[in-house]
C-alpha atoms as a PDB file:
ATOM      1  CA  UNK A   1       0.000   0.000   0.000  1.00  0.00           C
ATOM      2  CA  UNK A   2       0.756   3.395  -0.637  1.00  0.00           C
ATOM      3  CA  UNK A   3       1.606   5.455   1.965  1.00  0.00           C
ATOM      4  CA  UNK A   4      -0.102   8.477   2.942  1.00  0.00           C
ATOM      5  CA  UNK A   5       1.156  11.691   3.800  1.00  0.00           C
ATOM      6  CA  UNK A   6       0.637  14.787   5.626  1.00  0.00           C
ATOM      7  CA  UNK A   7      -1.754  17.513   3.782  1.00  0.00           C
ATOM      8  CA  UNK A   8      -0.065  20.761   3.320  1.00  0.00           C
ATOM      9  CA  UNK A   9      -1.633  23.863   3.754  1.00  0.00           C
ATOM     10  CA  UNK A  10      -1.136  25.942   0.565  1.00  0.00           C
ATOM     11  CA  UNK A  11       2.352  28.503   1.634  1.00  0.00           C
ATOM     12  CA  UNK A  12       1.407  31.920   3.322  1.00  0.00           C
ATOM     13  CA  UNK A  13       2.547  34.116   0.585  1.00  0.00           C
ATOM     14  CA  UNK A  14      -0.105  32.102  -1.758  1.00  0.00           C
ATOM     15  CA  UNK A  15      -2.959  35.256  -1.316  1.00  0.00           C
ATOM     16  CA  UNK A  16      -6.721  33.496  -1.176  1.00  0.00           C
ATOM     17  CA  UNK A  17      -8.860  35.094  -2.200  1.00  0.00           C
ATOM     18  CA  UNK A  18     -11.411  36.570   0.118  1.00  0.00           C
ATOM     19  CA  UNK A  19     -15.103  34.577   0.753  1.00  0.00           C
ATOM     20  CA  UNK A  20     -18.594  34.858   1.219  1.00  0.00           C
ATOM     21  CA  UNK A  21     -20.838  32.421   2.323  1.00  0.00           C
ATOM     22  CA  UNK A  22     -23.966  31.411   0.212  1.00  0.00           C
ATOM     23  CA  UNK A  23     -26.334  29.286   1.581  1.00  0.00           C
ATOM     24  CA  UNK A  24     -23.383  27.627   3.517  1.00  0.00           C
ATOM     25  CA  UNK A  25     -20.917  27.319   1.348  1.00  0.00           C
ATOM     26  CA  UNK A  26     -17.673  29.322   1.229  1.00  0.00           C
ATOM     27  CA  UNK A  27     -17.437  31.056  -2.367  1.00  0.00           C
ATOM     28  CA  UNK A  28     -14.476  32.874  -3.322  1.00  0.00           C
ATOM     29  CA  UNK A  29     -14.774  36.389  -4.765  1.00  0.00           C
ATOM     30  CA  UNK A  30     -12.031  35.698  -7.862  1.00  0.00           C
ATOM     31  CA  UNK A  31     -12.368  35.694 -11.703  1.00  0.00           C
ATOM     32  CA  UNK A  32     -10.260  33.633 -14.197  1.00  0.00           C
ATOM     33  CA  UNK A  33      -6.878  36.091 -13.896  1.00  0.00           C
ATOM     34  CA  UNK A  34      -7.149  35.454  -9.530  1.00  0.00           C
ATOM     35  CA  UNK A  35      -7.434  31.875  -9.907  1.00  0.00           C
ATOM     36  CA  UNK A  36      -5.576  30.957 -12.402  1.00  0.00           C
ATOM     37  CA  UNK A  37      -2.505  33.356 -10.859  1.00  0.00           C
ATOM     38  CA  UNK A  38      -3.413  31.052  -7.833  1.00  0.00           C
ATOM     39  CA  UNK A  39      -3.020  28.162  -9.722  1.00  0.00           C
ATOM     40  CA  UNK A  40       0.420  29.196 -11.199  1.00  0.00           C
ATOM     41  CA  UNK A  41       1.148  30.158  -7.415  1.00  0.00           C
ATOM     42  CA  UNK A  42       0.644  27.057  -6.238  1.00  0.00           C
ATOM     43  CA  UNK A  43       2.470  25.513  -8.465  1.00  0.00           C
ATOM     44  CA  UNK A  44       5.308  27.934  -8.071  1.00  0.00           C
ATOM     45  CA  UNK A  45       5.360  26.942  -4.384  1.00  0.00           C
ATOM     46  CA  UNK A  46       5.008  23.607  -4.717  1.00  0.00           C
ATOM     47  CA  UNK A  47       1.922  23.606  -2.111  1.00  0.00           C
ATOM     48  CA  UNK A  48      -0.794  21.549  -1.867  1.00  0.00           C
ATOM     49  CA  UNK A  49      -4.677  21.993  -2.620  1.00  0.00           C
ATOM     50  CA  UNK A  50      -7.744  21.387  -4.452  1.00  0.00           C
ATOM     51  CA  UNK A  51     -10.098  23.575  -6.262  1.00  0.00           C
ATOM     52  CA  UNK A  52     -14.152  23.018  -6.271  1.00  0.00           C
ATOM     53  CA  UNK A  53     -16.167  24.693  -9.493  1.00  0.00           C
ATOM     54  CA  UNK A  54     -19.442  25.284  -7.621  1.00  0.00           C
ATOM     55  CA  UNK A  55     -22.583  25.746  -9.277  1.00  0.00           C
ATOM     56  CA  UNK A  56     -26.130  26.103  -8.187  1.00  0.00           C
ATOM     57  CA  UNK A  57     -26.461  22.021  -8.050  1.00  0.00           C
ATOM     58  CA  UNK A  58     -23.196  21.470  -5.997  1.00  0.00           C
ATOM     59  CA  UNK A  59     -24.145  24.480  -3.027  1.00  0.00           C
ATOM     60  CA  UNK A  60     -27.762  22.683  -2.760  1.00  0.00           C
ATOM     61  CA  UNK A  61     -26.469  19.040  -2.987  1.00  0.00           C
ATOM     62  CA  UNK A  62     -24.050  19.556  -0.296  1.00  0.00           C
ATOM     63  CA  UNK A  63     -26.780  20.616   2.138  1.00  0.00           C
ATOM     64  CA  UNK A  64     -28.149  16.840   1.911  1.00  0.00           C
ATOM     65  CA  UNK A  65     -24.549  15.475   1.598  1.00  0.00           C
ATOM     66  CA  UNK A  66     -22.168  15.758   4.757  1.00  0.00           C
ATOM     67  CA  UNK A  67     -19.798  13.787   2.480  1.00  0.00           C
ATOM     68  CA  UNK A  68     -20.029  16.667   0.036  1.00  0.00           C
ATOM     69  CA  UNK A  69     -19.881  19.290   2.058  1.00  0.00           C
ATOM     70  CA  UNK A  70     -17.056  18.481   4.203  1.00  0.00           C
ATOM     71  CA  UNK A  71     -14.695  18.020   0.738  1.00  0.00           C
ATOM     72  CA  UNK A  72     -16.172  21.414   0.090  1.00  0.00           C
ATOM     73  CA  UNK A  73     -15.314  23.245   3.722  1.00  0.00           C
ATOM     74  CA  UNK A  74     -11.655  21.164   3.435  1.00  0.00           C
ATOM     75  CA  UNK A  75     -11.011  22.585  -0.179  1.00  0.00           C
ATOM     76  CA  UNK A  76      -8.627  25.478  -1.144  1.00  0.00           C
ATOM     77  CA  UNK A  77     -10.660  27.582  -3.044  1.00  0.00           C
ATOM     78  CA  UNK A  78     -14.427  26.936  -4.298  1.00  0.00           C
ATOM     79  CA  UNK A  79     -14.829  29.496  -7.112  1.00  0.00           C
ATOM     80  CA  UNK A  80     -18.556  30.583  -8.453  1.00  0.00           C
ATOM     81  CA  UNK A  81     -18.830  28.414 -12.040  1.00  0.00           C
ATOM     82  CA  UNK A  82     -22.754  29.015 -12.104  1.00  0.00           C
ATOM     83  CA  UNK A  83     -24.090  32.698 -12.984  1.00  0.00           C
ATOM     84  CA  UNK A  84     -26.623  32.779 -10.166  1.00  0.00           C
ATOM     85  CA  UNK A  85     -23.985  32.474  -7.812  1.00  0.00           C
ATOM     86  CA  UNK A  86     -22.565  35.092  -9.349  1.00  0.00           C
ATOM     87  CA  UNK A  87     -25.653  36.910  -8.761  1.00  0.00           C
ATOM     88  CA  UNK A  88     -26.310  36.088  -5.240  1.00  0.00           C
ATOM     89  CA  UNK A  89     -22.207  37.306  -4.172  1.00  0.00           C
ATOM     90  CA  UNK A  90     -23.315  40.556  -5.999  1.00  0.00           C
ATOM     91  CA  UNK A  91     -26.481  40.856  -3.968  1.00  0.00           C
ATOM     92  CA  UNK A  92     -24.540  40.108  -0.787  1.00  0.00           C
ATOM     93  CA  UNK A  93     -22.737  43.111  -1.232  1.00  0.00           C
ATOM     94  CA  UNK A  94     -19.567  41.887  -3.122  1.00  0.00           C
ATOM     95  CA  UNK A  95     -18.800  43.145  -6.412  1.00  0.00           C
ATOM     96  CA  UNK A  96     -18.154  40.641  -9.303  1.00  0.00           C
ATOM     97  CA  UNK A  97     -18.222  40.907 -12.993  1.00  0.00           C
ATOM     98  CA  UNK A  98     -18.182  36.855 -14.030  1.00  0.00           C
ATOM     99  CA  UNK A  99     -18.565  33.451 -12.891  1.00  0.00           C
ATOM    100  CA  UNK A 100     -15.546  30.613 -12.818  1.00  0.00           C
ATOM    101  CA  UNK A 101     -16.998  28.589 -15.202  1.00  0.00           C
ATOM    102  CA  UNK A 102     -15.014  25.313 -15.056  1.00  0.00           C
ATOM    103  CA  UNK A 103     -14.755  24.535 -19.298  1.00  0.00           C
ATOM    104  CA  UNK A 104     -13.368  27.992 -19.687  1.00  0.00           C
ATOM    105  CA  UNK A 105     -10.913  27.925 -16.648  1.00  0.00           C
ATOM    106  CA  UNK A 106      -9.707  24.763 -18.095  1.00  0.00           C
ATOM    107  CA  UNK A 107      -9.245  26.212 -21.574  1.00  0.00           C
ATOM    108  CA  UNK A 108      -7.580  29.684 -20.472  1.00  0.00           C
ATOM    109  CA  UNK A 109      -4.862  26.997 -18.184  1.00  0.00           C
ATOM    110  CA  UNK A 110      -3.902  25.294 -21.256  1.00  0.00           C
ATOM    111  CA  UNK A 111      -3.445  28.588 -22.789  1.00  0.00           C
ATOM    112  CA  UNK A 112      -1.352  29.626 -20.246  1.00  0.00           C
ATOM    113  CA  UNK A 113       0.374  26.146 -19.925  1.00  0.00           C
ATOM    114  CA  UNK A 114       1.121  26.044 -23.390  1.00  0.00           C
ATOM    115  CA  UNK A 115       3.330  28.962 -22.671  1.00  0.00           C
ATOM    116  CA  UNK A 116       4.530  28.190 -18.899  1.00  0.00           C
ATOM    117  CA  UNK A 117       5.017  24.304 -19.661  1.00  0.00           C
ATOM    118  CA  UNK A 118       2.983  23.098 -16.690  1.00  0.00           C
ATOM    119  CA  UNK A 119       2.125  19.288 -17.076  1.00  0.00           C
ATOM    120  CA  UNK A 120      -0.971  17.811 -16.839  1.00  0.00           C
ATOM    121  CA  UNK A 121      -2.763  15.016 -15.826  1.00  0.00           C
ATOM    122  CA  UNK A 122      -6.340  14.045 -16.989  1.00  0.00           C
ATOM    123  CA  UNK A 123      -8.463  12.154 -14.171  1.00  0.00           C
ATOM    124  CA  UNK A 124     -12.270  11.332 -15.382  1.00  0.00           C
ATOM    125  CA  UNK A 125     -13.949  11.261 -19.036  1.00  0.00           C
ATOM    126  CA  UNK A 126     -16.693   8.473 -20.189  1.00  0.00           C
ATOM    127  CA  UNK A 127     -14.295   6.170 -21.001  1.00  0.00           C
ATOM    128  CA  UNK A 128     -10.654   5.803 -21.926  1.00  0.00           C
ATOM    129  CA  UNK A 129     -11.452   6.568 -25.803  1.00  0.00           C
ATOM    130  CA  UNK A 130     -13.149   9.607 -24.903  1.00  0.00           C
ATOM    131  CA  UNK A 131     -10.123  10.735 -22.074  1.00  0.00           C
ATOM    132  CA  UNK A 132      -7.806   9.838 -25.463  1.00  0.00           C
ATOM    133  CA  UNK A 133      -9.986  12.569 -27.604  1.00  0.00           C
ATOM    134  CA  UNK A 134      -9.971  15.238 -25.199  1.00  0.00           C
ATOM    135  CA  UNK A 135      -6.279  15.055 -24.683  1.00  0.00           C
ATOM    136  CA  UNK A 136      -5.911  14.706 -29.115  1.00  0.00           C
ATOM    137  CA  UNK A 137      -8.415  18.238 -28.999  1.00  0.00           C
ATOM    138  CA  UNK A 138      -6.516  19.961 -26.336  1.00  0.00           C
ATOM    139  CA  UNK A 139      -3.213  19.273 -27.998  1.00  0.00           C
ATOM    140  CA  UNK A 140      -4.369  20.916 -31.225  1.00  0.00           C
ATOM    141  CA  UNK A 141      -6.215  23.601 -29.779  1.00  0.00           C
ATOM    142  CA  UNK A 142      -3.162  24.563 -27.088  1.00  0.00           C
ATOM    143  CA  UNK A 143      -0.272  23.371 -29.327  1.00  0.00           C
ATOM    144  CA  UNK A 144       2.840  23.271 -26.729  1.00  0.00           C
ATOM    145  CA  UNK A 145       0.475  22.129 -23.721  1.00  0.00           C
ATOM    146  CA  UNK A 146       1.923  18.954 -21.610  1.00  0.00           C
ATOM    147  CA  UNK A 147      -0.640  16.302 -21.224  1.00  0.00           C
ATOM    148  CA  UNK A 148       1.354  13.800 -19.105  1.00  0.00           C
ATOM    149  CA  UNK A 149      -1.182  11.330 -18.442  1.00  0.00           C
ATOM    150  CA  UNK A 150      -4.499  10.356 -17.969  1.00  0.00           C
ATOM    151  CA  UNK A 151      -7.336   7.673 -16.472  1.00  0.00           C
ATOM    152  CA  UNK A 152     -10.593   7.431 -16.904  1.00  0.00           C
ATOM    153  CA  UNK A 153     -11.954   5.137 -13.860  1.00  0.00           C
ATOM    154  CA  UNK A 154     -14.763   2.674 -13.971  1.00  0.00           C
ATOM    155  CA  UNK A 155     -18.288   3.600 -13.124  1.00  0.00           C
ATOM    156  CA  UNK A 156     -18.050   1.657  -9.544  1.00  0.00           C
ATOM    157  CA  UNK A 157     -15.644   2.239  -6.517  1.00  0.00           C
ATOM    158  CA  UNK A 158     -11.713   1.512  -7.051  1.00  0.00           C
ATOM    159  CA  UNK A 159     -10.530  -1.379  -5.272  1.00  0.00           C
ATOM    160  CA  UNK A 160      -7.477  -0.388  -3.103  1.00  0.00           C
ATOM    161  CA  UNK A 161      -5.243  -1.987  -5.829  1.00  0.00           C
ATOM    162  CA  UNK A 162      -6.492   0.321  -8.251  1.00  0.00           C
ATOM    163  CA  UNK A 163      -6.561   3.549  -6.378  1.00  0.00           C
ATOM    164  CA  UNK A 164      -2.747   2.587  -5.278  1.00  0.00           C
ATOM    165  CA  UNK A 165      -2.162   2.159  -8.995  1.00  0.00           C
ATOM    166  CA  UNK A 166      -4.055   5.452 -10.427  1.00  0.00           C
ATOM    167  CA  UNK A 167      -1.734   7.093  -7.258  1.00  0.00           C
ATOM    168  CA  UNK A 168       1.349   6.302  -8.110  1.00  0.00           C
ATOM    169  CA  UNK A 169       0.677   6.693 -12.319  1.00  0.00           C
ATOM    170  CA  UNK A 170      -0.116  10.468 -11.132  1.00  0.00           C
ATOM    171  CA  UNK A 171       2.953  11.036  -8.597  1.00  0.00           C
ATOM    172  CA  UNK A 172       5.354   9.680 -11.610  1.00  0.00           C
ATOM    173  CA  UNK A 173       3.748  11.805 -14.101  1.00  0.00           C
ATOM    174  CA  UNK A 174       4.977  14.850 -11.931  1.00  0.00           C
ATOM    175  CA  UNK A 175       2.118  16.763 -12.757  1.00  0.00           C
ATOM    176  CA  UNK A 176       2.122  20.081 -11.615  1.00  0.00           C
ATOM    177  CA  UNK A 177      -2.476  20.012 -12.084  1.00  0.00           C
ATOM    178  CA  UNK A 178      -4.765  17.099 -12.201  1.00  0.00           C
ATOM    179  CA  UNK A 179      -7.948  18.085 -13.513  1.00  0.00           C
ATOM    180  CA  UNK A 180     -11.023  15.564 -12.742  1.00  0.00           C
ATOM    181  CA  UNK A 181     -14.008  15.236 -14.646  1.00  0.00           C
ATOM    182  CA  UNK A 182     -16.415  12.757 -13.011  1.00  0.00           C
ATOM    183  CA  UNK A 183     -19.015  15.121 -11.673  1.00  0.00           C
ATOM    184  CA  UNK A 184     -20.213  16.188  -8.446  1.00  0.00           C
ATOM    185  CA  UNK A 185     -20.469  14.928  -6.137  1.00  0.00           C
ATOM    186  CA  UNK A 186     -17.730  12.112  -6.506  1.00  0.00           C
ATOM    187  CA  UNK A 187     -14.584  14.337  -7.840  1.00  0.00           C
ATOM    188  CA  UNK A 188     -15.271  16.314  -4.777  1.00  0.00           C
ATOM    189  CA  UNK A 189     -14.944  13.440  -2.661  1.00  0.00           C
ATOM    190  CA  UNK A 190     -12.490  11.986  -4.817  1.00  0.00           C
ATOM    191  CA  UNK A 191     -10.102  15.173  -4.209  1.00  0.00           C
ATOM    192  CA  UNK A 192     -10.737  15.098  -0.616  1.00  0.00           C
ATOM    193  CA  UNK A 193      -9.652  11.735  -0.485  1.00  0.00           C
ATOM    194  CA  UNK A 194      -6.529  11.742  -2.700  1.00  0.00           C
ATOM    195  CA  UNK A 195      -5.492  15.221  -2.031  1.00  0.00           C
ATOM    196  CA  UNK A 196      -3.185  13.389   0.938  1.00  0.00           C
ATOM    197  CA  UNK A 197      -2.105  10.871  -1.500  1.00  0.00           C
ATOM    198  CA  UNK A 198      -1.173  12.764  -4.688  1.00  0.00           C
ATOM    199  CA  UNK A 199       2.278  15.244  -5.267  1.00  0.00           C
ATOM    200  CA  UNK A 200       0.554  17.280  -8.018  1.00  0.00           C
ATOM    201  CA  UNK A 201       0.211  20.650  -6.438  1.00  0.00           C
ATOM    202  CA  UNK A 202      -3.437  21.551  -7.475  1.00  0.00           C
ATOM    203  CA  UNK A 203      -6.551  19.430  -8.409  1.00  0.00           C
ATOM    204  CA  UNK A 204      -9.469  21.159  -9.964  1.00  0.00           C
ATOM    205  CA  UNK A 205     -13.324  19.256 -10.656  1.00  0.00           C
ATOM    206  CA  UNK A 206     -14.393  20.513 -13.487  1.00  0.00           C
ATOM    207  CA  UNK A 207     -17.362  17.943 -14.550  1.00  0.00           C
ATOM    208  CA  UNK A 208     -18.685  17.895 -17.402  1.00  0.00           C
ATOM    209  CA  UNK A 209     -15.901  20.268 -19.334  1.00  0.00           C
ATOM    210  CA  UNK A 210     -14.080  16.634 -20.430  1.00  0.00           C
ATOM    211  CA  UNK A 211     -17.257  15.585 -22.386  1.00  0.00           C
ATOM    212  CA  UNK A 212     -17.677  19.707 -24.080  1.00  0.00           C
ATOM    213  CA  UNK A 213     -13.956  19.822 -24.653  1.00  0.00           C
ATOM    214  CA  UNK A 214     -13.703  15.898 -26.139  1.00  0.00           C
ATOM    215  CA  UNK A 215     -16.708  16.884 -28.194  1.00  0.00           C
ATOM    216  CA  UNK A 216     -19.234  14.338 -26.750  1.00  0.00           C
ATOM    217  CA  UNK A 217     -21.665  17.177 -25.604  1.00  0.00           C
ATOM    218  CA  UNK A 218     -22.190  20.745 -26.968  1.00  0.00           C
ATOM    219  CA  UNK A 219     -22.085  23.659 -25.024  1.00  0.00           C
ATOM    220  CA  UNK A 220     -24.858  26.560 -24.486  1.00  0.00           C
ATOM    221  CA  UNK A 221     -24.346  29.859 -26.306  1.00  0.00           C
ATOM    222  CA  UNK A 222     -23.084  32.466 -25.015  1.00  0.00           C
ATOM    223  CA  UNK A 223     -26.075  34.516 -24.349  1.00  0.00           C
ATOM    224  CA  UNK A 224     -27.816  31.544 -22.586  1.00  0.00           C
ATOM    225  CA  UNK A 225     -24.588  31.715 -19.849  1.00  0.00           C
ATOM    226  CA  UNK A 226     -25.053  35.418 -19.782  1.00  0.00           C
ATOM    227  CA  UNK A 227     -28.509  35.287 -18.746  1.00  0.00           C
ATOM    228  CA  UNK A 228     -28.359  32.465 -15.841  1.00  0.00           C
ATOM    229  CA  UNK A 229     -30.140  29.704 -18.766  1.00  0.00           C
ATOM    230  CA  UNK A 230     -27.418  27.350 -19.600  1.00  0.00           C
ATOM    231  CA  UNK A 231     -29.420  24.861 -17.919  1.00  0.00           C
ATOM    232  CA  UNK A 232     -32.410  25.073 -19.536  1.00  0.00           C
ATOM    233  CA  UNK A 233     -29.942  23.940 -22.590  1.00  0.00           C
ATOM    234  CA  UNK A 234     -28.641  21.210 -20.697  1.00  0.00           C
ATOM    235  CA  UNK A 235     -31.636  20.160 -19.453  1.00  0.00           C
ATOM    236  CA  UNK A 236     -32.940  20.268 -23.272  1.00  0.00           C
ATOM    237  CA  UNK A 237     -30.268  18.100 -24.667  1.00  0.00           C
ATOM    238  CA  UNK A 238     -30.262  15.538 -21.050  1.00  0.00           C
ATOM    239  CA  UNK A 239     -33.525  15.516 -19.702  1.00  0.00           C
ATOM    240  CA  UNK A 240     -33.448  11.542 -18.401  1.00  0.00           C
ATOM    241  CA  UNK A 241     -30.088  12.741 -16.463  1.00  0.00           C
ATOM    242  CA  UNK A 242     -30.669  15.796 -15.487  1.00  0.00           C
ATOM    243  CA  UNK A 243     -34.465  16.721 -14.827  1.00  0.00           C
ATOM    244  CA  UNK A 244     -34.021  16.119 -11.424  1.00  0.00           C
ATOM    245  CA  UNK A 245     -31.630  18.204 -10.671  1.00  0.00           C
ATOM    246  CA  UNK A 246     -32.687  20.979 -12.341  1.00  0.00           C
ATOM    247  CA  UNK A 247     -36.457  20.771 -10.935  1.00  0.00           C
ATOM    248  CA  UNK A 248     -35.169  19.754  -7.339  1.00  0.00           C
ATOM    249  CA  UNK A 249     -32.100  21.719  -6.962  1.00  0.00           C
ATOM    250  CA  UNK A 250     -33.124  25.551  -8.744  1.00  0.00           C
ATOM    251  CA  UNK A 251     -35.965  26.462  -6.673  1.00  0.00           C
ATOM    252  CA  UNK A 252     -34.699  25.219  -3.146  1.00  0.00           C
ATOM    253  CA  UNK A 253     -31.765  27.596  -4.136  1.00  0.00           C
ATOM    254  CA  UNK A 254     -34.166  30.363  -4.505  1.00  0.00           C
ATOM    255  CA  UNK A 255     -35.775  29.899  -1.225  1.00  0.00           C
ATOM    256  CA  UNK A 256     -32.539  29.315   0.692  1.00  0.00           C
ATOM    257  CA  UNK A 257     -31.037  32.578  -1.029  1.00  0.00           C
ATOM    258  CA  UNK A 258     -33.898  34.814  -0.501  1.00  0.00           C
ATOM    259  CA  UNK A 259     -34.320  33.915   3.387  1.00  0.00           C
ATOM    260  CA  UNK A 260     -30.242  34.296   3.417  1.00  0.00           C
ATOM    261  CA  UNK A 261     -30.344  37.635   1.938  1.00  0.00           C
ATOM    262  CA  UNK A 262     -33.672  38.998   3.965  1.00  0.00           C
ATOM    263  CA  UNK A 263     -31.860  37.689   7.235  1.00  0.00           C
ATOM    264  CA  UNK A 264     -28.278  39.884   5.933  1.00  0.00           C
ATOM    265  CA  UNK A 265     -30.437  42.794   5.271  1.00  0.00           C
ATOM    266  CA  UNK A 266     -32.752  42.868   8.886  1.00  0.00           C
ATOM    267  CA  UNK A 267     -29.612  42.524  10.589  1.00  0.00           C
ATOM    268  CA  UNK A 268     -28.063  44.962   8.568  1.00  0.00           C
ATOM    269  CA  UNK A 269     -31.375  47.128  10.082  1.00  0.00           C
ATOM    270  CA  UNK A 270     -30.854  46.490  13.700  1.00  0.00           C
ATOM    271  CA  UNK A 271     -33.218  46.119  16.381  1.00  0.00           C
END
């Protein structure tokens, strides 16, 4: 067996940025330039964290899963990938001009990458052929960006064999990122739980950006993420997988919200 070590706090002179918390969960106030100069910092420093890409479904789903919402409360950084969140920190009183949203973070590191010659590893996909594609696309798209590896692990639990195995494939990749796609709420946990294990510097869940970026899945327009109704598209082209969510998860974020931000504003009042 593998043994585990110590987690490290990311270094001091790594700034955070600062938080606020909506409806219980810790969301930093950052845009693509903070976090990804976070990222680089990180890596720069050789500390050690994870990254959660929180949208409306992950704050609500980690209200009915402790699981979830400790790997949330133990991560580095959870950045706003959903526009309503966006909304809500800007109703709270904190200014900020766009979401996090995972696909695009993804693309603008490999941009950067490209340049700095940070490696990569590639944790999640559908199945190997698909991991394969999206490391073929990102290649072409980001020519000069290091993808050092990649697994895409069975739709079950990993024995202890395995996990030892995917551990040390990662560790003697060096891999200065690993970025997981296999959805919330298990590359949450999954980071949690390996973030002891693994020498990469920084993991980031990113979800379903492996299936948009390997071409499995297309993307909403632009002016549907604008507007807060990039999952009306996604519920449009999944509705077995994702109706659920969507009818479950939207307007118990509503509710939550507006008692959140009437409670902010009486005590804002006084007695």
């Amino acid at each position: 067996m593998l043994q585990e070590g110590s987690v490290q706090p990311f270094p001091a002179q790594i700034q955070s940025p600062p938080t606020v918390d909506v409806v219980g969960v810790p969301l930093a106030v950052t845009d693509y330039t903070g976090t990804l100069d976070w990222i680089d910092g990180m890596v720069a420093e050789q500390g050690r964290g994870y990254v959660c890409v929180c949208n409306v479904h992950t704050v609500m789903a980690s209200a009915e899963d402790p699981q979830l919402r400790s790997a949330i409360h133990a991560s580095s950084i959870n950045v706003p990938d959903g526009q309503p969140l966006v909304w809500a920190i800007n109703a709270l009183g904190y200014p900020l001009r766009e979401r996090v949203y995972g696909p695009e973070l993804m693309q603008r590191a490999c941009a950067r990458a490209a340049a700095t010659g940070q490696r990569f590893y590639l944790y999640g996909g559908r199945n190997q052929g698909a991991l394969v594609q999206l490391a073929l696309n990102l290649r072409q798209r980001f020519p000069g960006v290091k993808i050092v590896g990649g697994y895409s692990p069975p739709h079950r639990p990993l024995t202890g064999e395995e996990r030892d195995a995917v551990v040390q494939e990662i560790n003697q990749s060096r891999a200065d990122v690993v970025w997981v796609g296999i959805g919330v709420p298990k590359q949450e946990k999954w980071m949690a739980e390996s973030r002891p294990l693994l020498e990469a510097p920084v993991l980031i869940g990113v979800g379903a950006a492996f299936d948009f970026h390997a071409g499995l899945m297309p993307q909403a327009p632009n002016w549907m993420q604008r507007v807060g109704l990039e999952w009306s598209y996604r519920l449009a082209h999944e509705p077995r997988r994702l109706w659920r969510r969507y009818t479950r998860y939207n307007p118990r974020f509503v509710g939550a919200f507006a008692r959140q931000l009437a409670e902010q504003r009486r005590l804002r009042r006084g007695p």
